[in-house]
Protein backbone atom coordinates (compact mmCIF):
# COMPACT_ATOMS: atom_id res chain seq x y z
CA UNK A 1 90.96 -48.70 54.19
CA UNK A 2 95.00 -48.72 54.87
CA UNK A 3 94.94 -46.49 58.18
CA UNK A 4 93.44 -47.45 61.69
CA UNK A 5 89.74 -46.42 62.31
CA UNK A 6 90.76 -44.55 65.84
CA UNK A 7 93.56 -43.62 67.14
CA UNK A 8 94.78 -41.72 70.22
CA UNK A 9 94.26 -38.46 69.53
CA UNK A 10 97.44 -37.72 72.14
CA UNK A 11 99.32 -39.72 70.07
CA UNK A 12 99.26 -38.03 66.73
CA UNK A 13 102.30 -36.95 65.35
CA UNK A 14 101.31 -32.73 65.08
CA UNK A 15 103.88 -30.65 66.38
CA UNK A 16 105.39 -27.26 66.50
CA UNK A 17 108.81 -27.02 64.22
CA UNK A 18 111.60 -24.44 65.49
CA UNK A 19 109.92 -21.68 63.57
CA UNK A 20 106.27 -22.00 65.85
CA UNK A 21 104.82 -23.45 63.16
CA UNK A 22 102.41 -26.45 63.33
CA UNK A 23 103.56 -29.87 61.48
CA UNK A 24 100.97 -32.79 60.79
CA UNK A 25 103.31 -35.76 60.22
CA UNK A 26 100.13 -38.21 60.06
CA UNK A 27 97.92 -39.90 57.77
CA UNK A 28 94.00 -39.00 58.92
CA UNK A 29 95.29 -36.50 61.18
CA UNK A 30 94.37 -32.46 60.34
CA UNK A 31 93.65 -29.53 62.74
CA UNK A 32 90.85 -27.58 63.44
CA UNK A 33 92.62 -23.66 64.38
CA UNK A 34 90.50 -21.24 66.35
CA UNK A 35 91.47 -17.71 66.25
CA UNK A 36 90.40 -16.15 69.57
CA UNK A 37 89.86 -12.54 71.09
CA UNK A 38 93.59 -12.77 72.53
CA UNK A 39 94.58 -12.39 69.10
CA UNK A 40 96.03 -15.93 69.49
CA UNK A 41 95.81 -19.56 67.87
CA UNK A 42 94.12 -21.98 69.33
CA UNK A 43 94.24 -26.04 67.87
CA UNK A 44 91.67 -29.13 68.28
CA UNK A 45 93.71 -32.33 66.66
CA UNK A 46 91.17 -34.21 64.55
CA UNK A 47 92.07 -37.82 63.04
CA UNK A 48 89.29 -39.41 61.29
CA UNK A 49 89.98 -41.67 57.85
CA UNK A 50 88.02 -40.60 55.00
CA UNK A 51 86.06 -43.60 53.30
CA UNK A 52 84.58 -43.59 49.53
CA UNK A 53 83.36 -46.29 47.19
CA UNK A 54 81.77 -45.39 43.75
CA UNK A 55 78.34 -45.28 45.90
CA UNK A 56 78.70 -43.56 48.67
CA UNK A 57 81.49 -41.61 51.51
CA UNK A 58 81.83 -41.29 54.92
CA UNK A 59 84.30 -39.14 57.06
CA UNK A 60 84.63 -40.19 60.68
CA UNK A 61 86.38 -37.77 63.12
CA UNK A 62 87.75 -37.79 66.12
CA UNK A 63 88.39 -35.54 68.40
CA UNK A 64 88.54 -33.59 72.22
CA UNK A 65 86.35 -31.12 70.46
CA UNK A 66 83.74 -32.73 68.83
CA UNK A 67 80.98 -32.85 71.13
CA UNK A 68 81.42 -29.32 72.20
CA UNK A 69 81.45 -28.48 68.46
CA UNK A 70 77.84 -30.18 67.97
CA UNK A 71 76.22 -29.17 70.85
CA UNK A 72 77.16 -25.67 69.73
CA UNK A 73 75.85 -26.23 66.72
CA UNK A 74 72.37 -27.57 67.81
CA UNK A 75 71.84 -24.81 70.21
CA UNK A 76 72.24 -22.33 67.32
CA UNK A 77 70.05 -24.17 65.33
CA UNK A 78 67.44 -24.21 67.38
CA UNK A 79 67.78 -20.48 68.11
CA UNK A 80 67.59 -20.32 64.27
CA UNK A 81 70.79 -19.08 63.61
CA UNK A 82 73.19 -20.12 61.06
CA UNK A 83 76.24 -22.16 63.24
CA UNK A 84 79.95 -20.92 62.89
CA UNK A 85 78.60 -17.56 62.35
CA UNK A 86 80.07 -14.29 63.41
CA UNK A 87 79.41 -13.53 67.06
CA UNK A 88 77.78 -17.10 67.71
CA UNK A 89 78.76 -19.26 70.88
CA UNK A 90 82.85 -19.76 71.77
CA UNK A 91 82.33 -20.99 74.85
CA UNK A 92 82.67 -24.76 75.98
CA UNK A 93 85.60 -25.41 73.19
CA UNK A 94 88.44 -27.87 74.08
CA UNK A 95 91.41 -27.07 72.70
CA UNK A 96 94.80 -29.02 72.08
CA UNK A 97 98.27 -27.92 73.46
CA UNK A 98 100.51 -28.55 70.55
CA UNK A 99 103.75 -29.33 71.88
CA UNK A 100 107.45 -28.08 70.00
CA UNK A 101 108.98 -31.84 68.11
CA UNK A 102 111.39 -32.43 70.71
CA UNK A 103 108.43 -33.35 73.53
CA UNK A 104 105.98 -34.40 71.13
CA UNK A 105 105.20 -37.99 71.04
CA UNK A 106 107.57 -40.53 69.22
């Protein structure tokens, strides 16, 4: 593995460039995007390294979101419900302010 097992998720080099759009600069970093009933974006950072040997994989992730994200889950499971599907829970979500590069961290 070549990249740090954690890292602070405040620290990960995702930005908005000058056109609004998000940048990942960041080996293990990605975002989770959230399109809400404003009709706007909404971002979780994630960073998590992605290990595989000829055997087996494993994908750790990190992020503000992810306990919100399971306990979502569960509680649609055990209404019997399919989770992430249309109409299920919102509510609870932490989302990420993404800042423009200029005040984004070095």
């Amino acid at each position: 593995m070549d990249i740090p097992i954690a890292k602070n998720l405040n620290d990960l080099k995702i930005h908005l460039n000058d056109a609004g759009q998000v940048v990942v600069k960041e080996r293990g970093a990605g975002l989770l995007a959230f399109g809400g009933p404003d009709l706007k974006w909404h971002f979780s950072k994630q960073y998590g390294p992605l290990i595989y040997t000829e055997q087996c994989g494993l994908i750790l992730a990190w992020s503000h979101n992810g306990f919100a994200t399971f306990a979502l889950d569960l509680l649609s499971r055990l209404e019997g419900t399919a989770p992430r599907r249309a109409g299920t829970y919102m509510f609870g979500q932490v989302f990420d302010a993404i800042q423009p590069e200029s005040r984004a961290p070095a």
